[in-house]
Structures are given as structure tokens and as C-alpha cells.
PDB file of N, CA and C in Angstrom:
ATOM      1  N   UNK A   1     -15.507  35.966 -28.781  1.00  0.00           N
ATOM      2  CA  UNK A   1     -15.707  37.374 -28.497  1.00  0.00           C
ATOM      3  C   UNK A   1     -17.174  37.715 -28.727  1.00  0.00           C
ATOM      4  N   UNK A   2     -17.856  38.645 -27.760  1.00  0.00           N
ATOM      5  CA  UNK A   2     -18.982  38.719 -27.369  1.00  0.00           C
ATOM      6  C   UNK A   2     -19.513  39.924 -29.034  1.00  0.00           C
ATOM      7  N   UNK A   3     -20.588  40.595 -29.139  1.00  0.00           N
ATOM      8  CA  UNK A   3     -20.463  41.702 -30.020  1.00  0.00           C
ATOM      9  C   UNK A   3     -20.603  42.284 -29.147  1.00  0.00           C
ATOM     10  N   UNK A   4     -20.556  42.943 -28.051  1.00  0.00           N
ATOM     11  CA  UNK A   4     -20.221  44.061 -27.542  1.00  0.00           C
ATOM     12  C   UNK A   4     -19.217  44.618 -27.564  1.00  0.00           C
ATOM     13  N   UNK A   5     -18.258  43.714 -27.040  1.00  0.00           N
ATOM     14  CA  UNK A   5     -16.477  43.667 -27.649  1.00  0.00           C
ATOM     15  C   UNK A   5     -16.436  44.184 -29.186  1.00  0.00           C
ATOM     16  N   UNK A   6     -17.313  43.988 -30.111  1.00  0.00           N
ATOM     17  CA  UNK A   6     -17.073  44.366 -31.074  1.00  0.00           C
ATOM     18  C   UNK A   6     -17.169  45.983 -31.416  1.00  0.00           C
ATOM     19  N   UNK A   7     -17.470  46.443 -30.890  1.00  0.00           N
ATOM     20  CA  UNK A   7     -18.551  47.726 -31.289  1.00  0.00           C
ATOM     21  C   UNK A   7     -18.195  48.696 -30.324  1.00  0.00           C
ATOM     22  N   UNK A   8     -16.860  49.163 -30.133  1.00  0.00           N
ATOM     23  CA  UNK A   8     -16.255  50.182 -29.410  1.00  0.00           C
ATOM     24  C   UNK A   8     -17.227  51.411 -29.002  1.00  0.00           C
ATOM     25  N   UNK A   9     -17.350  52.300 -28.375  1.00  0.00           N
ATOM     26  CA  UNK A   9     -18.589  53.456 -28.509  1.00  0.00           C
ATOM     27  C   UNK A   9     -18.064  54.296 -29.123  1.00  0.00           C
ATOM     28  N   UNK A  10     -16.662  54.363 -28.920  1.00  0.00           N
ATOM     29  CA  UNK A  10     -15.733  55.120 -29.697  1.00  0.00           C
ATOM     30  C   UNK A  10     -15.511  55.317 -30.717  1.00  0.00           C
ATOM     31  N   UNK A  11     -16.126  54.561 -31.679  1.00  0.00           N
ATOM     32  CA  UNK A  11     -15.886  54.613 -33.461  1.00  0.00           C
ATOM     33  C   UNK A  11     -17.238  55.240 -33.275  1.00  0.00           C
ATOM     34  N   UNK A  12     -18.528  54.874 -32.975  1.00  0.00           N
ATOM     35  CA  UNK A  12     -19.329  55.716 -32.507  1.00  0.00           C
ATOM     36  C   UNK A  12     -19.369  56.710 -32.760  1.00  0.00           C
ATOM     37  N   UNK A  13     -18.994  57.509 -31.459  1.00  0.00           N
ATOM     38  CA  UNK A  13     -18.585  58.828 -31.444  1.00  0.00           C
ATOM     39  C   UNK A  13     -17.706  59.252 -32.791  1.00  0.00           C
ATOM     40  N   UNK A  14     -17.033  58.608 -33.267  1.00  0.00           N
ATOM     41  CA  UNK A  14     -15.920  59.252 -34.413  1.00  0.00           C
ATOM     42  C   UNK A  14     -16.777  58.975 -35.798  1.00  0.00           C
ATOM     43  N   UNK A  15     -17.366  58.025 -35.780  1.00  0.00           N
ATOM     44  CA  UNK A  15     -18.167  58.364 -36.835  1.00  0.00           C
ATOM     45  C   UNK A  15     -19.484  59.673 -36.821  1.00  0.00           C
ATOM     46  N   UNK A  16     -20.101  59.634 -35.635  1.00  0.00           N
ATOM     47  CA  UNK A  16     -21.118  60.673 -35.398  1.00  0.00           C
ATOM     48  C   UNK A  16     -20.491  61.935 -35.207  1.00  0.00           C
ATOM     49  N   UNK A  17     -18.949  62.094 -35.149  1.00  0.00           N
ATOM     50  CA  UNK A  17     -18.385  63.365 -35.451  1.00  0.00           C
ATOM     51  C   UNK A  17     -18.362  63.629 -36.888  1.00  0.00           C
ATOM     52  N   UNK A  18     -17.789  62.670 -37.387  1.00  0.00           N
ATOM     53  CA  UNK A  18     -17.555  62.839 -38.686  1.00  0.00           C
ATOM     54  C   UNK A  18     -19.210  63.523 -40.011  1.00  0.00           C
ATOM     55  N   UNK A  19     -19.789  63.161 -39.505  1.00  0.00           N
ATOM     56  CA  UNK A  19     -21.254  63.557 -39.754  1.00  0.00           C
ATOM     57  C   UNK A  19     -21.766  65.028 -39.918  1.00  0.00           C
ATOM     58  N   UNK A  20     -21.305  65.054 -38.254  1.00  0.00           N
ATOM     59  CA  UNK A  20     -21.777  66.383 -37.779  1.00  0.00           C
ATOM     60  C   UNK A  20     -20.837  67.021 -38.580  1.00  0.00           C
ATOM     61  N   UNK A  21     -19.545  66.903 -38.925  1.00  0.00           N
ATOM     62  CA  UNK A  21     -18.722  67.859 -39.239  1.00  0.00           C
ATOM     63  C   UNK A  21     -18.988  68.026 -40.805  1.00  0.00           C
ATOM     64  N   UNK A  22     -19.166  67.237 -41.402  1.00  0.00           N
ATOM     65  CA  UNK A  22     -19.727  67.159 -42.789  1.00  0.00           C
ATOM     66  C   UNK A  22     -20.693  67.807 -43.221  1.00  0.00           C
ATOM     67  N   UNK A  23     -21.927  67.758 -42.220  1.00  0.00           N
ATOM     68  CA  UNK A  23     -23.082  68.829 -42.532  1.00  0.00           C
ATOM     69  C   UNK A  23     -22.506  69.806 -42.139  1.00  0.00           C
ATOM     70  N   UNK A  24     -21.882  70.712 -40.956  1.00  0.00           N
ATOM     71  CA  UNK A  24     -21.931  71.901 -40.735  1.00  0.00           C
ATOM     72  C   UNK A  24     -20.754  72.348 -42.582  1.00  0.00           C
ATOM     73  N   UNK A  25     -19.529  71.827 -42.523  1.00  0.00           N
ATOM     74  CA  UNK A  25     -19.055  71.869 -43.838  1.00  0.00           C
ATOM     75  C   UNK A  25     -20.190  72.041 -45.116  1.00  0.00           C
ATOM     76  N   UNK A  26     -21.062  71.681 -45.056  1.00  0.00           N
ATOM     77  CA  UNK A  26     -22.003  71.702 -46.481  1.00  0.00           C
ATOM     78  C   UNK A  26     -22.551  72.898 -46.183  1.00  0.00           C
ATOM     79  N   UNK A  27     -23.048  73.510 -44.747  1.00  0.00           N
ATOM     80  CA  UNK A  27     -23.888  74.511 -44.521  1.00  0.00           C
ATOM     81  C   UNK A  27     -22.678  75.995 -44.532  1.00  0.00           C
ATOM     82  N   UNK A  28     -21.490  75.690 -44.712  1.00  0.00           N
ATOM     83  CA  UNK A  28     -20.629  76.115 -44.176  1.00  0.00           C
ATOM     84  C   UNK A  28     -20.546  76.789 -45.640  1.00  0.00           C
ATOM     85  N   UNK A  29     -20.436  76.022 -46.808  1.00  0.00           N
ATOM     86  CA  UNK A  29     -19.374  75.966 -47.705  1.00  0.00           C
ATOM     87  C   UNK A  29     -20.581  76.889 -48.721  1.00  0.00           C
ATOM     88  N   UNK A  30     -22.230  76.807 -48.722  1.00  0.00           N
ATOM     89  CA  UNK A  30     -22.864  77.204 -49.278  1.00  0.00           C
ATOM     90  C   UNK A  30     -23.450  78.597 -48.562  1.00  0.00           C
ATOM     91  N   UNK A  31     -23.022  78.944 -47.528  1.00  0.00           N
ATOM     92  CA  UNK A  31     -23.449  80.139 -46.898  1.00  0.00           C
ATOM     93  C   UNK A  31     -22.184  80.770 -47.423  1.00  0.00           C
ATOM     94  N   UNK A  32     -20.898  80.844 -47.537  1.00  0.00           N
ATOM     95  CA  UNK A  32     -20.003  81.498 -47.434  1.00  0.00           C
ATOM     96  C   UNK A  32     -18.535  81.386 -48.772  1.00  0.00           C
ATOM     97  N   UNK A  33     -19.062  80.553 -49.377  1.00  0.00           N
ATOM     98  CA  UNK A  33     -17.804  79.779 -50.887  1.00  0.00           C
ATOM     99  C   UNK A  33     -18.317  80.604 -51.841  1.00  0.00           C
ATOM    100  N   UNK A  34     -17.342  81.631 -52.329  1.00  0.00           N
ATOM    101  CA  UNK A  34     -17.467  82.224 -53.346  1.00  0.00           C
ATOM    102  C   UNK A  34     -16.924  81.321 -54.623  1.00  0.00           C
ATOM    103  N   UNK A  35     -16.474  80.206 -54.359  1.00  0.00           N
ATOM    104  CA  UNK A  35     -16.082  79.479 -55.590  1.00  0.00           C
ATOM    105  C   UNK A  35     -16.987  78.248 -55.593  1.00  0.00           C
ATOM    106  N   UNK A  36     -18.279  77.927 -55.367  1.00  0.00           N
ATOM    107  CA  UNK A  36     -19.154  76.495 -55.635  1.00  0.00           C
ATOM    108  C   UNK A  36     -18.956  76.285 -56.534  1.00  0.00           C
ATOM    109  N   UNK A  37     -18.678  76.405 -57.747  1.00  0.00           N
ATOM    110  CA  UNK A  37     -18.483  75.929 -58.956  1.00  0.00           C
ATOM    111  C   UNK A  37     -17.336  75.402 -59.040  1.00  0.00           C
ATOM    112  N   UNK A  38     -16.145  75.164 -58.206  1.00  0.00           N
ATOM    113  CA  UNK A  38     -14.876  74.594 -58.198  1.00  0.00           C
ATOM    114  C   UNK A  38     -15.209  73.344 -57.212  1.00  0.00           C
ATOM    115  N   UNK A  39     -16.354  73.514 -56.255  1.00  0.00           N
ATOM    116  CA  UNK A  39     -16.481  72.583 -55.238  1.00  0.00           C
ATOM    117  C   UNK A  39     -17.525  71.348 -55.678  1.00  0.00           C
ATOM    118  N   UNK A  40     -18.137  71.703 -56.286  1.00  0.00           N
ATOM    119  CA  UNK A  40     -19.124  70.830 -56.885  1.00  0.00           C
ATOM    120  C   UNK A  40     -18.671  69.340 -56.204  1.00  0.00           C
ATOM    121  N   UNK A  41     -17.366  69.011 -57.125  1.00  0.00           N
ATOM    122  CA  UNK A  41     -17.182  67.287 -55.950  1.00  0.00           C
ATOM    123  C   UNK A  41     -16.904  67.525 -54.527  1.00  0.00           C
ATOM    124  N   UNK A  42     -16.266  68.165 -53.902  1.00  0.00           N
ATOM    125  CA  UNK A  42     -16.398  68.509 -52.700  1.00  0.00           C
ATOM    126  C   UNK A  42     -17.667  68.469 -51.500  1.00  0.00           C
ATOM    127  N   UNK A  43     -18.647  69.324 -52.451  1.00  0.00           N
ATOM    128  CA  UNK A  43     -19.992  69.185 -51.839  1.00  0.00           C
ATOM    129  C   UNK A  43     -20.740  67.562 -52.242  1.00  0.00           C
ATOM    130  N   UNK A  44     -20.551  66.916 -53.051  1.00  0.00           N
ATOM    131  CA  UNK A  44     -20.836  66.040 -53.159  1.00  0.00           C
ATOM    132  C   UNK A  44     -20.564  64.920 -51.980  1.00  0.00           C
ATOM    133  N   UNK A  45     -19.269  65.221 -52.170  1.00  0.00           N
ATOM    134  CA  UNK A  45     -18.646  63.545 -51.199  1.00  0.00           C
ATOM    135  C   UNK A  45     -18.903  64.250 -49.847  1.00  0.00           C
ATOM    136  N   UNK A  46     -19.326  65.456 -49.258  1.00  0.00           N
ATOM    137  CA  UNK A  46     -19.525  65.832 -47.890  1.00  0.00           C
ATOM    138  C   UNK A  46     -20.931  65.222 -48.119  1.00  0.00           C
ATOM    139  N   UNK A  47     -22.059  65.468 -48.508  1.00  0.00           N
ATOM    140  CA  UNK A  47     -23.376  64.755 -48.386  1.00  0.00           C
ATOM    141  C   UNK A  47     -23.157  63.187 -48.281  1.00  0.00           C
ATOM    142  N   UNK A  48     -22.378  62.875 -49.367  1.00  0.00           N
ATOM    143  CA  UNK A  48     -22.331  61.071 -49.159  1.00  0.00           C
ATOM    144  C   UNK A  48     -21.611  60.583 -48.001  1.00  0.00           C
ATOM    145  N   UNK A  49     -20.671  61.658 -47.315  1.00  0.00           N
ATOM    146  CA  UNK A  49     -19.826  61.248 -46.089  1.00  0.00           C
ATOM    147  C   UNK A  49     -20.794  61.091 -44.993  1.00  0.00           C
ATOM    148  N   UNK A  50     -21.271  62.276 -45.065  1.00  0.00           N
ATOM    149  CA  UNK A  50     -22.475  62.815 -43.888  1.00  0.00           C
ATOM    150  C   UNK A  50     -23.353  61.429 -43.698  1.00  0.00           C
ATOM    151  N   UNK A  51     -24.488  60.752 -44.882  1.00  0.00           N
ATOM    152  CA  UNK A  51     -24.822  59.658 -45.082  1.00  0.00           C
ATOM    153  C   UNK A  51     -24.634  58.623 -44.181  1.00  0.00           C
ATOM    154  N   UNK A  52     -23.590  58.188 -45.043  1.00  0.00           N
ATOM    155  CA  UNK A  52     -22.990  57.042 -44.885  1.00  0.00           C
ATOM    156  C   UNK A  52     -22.623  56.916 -43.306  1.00  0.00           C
ATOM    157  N   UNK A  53     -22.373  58.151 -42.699  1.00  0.00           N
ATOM    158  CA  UNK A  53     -21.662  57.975 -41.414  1.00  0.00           C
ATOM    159  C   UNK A  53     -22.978  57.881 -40.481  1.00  0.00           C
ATOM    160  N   UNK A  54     -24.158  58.404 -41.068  1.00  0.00           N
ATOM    161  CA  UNK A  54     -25.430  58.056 -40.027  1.00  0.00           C
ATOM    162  C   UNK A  54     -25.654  57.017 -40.268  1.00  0.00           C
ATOM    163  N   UNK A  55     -25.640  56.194 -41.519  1.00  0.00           N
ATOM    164  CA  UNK A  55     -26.609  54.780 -41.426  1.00  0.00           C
ATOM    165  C   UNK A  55     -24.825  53.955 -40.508  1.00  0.00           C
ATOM    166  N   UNK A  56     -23.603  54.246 -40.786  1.00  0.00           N
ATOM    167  CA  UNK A  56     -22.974  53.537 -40.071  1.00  0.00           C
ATOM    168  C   UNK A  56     -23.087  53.600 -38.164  1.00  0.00           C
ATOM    169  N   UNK A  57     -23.205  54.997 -38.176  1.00  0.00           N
ATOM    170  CA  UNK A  57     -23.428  55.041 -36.949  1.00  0.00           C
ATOM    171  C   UNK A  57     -24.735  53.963 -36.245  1.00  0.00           C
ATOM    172  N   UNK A  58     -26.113  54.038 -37.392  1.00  0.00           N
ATOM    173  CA  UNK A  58     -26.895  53.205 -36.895  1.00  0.00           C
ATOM    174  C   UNK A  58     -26.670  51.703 -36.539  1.00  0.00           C
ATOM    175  N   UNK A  59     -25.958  51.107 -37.726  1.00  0.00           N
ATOM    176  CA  UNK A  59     -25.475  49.458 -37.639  1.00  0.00           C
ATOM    177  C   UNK A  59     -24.973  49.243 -36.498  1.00  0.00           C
ATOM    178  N   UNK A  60     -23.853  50.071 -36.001  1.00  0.00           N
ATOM    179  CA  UNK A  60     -22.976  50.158 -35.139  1.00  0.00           C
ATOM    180  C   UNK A  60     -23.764  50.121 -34.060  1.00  0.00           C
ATOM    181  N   UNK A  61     -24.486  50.828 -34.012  1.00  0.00           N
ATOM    182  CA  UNK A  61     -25.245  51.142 -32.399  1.00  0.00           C
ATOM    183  C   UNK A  61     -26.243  49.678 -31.767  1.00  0.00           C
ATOM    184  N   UNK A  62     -26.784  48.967 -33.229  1.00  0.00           N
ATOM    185  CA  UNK A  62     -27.145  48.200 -33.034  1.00  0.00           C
ATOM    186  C   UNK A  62     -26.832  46.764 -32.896  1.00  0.00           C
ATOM    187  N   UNK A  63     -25.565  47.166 -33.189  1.00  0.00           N
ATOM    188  CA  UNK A  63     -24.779  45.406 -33.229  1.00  0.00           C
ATOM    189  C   UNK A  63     -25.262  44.599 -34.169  1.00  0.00           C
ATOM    190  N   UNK A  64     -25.683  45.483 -35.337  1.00  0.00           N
ATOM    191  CA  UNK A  64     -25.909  44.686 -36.962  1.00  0.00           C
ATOM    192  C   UNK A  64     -24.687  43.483 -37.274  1.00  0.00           C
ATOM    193  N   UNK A  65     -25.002  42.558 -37.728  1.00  0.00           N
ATOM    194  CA  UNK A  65     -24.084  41.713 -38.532  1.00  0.00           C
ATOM    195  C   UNK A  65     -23.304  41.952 -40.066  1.00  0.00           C
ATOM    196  N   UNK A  66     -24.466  43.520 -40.207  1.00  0.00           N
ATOM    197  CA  UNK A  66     -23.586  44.101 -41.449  1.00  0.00           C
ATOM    198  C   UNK A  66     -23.024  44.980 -41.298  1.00  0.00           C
ATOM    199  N   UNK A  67     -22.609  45.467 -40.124  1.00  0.00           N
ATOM    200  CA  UNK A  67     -21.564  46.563 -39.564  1.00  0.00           C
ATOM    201  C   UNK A  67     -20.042  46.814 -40.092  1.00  0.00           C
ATOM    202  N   UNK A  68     -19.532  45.430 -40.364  1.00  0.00           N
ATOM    203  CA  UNK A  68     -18.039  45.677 -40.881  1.00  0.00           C
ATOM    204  C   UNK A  68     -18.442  45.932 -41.952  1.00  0.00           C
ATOM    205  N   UNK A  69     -19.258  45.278 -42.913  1.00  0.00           N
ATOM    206  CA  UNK A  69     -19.043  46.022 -44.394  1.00  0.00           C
ATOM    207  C   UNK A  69     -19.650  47.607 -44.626  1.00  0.00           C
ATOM    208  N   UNK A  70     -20.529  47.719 -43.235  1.00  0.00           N
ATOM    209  CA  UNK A  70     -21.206  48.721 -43.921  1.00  0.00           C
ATOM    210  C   UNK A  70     -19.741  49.665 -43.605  1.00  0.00           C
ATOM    211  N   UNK A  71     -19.312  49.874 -42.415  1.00  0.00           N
ATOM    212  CA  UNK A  71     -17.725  50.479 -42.146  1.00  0.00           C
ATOM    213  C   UNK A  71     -16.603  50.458 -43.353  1.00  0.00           C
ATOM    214  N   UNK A  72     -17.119  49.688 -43.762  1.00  0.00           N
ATOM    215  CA  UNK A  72     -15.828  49.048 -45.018  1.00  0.00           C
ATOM    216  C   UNK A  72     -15.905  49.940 -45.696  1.00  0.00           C
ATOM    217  N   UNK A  73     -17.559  49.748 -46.312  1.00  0.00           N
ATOM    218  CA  UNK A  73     -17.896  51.493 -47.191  1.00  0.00           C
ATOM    219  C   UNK A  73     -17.738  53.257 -46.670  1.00  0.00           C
ATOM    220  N   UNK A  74     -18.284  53.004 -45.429  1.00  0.00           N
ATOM    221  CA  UNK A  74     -18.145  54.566 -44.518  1.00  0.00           C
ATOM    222  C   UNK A  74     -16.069  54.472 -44.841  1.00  0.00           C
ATOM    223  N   UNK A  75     -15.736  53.745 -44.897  1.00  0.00           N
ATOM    224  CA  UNK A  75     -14.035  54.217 -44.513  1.00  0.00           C
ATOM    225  C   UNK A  75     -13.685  54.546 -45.829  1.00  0.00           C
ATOM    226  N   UNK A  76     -14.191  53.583 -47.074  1.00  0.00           N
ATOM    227  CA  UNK A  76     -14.109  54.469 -48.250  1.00  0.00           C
ATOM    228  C   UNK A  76     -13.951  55.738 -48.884  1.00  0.00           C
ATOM    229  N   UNK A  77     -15.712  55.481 -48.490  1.00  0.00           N
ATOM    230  CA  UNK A  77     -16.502  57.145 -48.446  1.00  0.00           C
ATOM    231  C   UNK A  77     -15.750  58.922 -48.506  1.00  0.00           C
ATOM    232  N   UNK A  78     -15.501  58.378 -46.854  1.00  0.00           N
ATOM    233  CA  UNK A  78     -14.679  59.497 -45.528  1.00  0.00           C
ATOM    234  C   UNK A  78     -13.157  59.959 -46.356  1.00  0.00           C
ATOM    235  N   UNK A  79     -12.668  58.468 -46.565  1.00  0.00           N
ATOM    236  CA  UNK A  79     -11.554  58.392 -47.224  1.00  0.00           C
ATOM    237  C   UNK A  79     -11.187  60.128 -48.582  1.00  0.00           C
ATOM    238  N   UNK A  80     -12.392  59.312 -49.345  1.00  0.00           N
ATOM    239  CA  UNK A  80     -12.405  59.964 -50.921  1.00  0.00           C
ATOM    240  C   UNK A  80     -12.954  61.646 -50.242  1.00  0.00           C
ATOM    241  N   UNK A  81     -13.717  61.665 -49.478  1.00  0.00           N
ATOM    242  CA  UNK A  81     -13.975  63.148 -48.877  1.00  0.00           C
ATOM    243  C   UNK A  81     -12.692  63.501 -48.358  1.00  0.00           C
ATOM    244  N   UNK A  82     -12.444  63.632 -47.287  1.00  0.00           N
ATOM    245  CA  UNK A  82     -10.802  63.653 -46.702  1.00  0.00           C
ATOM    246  C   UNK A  82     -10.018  64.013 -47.685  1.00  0.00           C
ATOM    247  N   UNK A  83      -9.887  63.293 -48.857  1.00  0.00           N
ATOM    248  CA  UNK A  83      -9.047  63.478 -49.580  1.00  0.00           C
ATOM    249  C   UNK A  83      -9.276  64.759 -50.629  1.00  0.00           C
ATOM    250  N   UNK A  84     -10.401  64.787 -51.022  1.00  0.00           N
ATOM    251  CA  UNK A  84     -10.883  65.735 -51.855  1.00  0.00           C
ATOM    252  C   UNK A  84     -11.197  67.333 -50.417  1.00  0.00           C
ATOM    253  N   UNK A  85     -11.405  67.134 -49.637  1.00  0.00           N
ATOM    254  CA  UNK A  85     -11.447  68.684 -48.543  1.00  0.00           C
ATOM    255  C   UNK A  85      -9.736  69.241 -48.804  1.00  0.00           C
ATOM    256  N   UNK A  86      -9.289  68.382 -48.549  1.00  0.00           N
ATOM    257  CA  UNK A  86      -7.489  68.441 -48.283  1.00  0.00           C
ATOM    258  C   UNK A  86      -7.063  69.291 -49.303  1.00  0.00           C
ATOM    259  N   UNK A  87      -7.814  69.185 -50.555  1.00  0.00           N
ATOM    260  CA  UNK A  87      -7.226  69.820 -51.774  1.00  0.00           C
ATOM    261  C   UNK A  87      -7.453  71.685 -51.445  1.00  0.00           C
ATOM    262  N   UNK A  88      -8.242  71.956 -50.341  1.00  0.00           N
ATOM    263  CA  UNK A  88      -8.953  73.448 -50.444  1.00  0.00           C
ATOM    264  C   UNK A  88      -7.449  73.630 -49.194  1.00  0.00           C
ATOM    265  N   UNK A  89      -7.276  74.808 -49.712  1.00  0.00           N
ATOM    266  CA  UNK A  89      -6.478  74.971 -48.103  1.00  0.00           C
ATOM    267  C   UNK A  89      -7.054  76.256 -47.567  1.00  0.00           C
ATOM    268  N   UNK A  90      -8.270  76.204 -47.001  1.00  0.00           N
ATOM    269  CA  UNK A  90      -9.403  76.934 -45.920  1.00  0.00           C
ATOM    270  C   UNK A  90      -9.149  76.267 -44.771  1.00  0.00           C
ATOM    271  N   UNK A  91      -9.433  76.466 -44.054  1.00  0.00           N
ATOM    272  CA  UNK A  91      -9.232  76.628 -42.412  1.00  0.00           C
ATOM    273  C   UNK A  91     -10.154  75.024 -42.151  1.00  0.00           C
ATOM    274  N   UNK A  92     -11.453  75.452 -42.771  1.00  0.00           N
ATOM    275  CA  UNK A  92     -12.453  74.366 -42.693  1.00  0.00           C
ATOM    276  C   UNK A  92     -12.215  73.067 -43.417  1.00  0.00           C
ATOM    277  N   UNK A  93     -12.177  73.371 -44.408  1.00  0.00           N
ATOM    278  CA  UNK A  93     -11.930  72.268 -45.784  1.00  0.00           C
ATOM    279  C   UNK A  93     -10.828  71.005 -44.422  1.00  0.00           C
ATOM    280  N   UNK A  94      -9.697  72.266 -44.338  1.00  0.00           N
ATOM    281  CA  UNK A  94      -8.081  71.039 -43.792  1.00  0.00           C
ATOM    282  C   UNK A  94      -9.048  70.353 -42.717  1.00  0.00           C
ATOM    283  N   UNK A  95      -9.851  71.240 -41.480  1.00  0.00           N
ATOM    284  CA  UNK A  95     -10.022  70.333 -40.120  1.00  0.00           C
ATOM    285  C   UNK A  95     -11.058  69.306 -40.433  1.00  0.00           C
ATOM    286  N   UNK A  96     -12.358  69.301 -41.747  1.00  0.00           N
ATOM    287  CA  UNK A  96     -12.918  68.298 -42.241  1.00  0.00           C
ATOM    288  C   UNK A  96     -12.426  67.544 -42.949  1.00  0.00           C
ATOM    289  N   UNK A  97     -10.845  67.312 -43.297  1.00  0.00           N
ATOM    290  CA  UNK A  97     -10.161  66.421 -44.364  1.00  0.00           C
ATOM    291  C   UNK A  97      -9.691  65.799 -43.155  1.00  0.00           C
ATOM    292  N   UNK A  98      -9.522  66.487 -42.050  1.00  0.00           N
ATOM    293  CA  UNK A  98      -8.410  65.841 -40.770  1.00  0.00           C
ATOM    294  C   UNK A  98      -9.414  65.009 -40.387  1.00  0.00           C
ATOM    295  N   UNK A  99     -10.863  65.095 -39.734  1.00  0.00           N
ATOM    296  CA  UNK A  99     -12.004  64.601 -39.465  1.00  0.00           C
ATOM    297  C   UNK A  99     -12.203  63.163 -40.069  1.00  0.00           C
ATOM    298  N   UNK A 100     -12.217  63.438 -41.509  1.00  0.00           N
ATOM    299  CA  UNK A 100     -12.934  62.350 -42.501  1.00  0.00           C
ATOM    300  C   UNK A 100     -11.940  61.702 -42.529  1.00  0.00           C
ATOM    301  N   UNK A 101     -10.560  61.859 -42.393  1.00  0.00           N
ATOM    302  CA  UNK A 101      -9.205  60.692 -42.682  1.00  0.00           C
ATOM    303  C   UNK A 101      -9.142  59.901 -41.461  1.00  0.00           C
ATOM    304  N   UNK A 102      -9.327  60.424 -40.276  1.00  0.00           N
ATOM    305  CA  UNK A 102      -9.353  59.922 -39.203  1.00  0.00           C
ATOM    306  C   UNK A 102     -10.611  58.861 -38.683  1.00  0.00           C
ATOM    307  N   UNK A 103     -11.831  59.398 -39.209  1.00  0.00           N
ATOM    308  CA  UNK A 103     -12.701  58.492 -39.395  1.00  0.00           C
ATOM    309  C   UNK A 103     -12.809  57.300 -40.333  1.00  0.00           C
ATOM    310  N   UNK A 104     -12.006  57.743 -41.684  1.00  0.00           N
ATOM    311  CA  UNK A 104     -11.522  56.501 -42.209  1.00  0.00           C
ATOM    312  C   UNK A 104     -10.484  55.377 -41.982  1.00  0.00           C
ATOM    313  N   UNK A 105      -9.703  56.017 -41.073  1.00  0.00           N
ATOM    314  CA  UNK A 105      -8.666  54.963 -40.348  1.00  0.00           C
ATOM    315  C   UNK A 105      -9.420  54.114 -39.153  1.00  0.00           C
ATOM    316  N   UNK A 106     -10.294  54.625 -38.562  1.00  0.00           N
ATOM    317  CA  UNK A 106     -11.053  53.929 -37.696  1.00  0.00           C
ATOM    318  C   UNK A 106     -12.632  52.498 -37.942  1.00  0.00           C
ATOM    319  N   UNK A 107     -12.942  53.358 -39.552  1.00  0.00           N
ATOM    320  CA  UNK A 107     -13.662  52.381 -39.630  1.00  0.00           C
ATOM    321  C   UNK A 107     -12.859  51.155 -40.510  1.00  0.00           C
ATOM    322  N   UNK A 108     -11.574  51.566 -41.300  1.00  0.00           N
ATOM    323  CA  UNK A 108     -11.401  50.504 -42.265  1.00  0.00           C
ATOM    324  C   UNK A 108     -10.527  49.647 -40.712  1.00  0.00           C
ATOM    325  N   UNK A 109     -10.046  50.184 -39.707  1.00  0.00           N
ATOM    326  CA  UNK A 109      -9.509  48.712 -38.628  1.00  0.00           C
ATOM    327  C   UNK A 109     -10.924  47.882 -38.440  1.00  0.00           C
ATOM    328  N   UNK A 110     -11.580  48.650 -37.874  1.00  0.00           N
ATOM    329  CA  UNK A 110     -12.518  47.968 -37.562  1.00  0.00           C
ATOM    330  C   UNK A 110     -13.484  46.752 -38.180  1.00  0.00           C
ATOM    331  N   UNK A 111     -13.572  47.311 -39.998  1.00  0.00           N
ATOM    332  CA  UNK A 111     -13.967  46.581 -40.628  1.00  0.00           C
ATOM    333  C   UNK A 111     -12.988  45.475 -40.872  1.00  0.00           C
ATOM    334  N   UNK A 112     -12.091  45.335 -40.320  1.00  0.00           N
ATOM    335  CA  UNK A 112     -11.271  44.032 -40.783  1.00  0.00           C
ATOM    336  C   UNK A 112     -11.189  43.494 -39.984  1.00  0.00           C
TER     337      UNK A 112
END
């Protein structure tokens, strides 16, 4: 199998969603969260999601040889965000927990 075969455009795209959706969430959550002091990890793992999903997006784009692990970590990451948004039940929080879980199901196939 070629690496092109490897490197769907589609995780791509789902990771470079996942990104985008993470920053607007951070810009989201500090323009308008009357409770930051409850979010503190929240805002955290959205910056490290955000991250992680650009340098993955980069590997990816390039057909790096460290692409599955770096995915391995982005599916982590997304994972522990996802999981921690899920806990808010805001409108935003649920569709960036839906975002980041879905991006973590895509990079941990991939990484394996």
C-alpha cells in the first residue's frame, strides 16, 4: 500500500474541523461563560485539542512517517476534550464534545 492510500483527505478535513471548532469554543467560552472558574480544565484541553489537531493535520498532509503516532496522541487529546465539553450541557460545549469524540474515533482507526 502506497502512502497515499494511507492518508484519507478526510481525517484531514475532520481533524481541521476539529480545530476550528476548538478555537471558536475558546473564543466562545471567554467572550460569553459566566462560570470560567468551573471551566478552567475545559479551556485547557480545548487549546491542547486545537494544537494537537494542527500539527496532526500537518503530518497528515505531508505523508510524515510519524503520522500514526502523532494521531495516536490527537485521538487521545480530542478524546479527554470530548469528554470533559460533554460534562457542560450548553448548546456549544455538547456540539464540541460531538466534534472532538468523532475526531477521536477517526484518528485512533487510523492510527492503528
Amino acid at each position: 500500500m502506497n502512502t497515499h492510500q494511507m492518508h484519507p483527505t478526510n481525517i484531514i478535513n475532520t481533524v481541521q474541523d476539529c480545530e476550528v471548532t476548538c478555537e471558536h469554543m475558546i473564543t466562545h467560552l471567554l467572550m460569553h461563560s459566566q462560570d470560567l472558574h468551573l471551566r478552567h480544565r475545559q479551556l485547557q484541553l480545548l487549546r491542547d485539542c486545537a494544537d494537537i489537531c494542527t500539527v496532526t493535520a500537518k503530518y497528515l498532509a505531508r505523508h510524515s512517517p510519524y503520522s500514526k503516532p502523532i494521531a495516536g496522541l490527537c485521538a487521545s487529546i480530542c478524546e479527554a476534550c470530548g469528554n470533559e465539553c460533554a460534562r457542560f450541557t450548553d448548546k456549544e460545549s455538547q456540539k464540541c464534545a460531538h466534534i472532538c469524540l468523532h475526531c477521536a474515533m477517526e484518528c485512533r482507526a487510523f492510527a492503528m
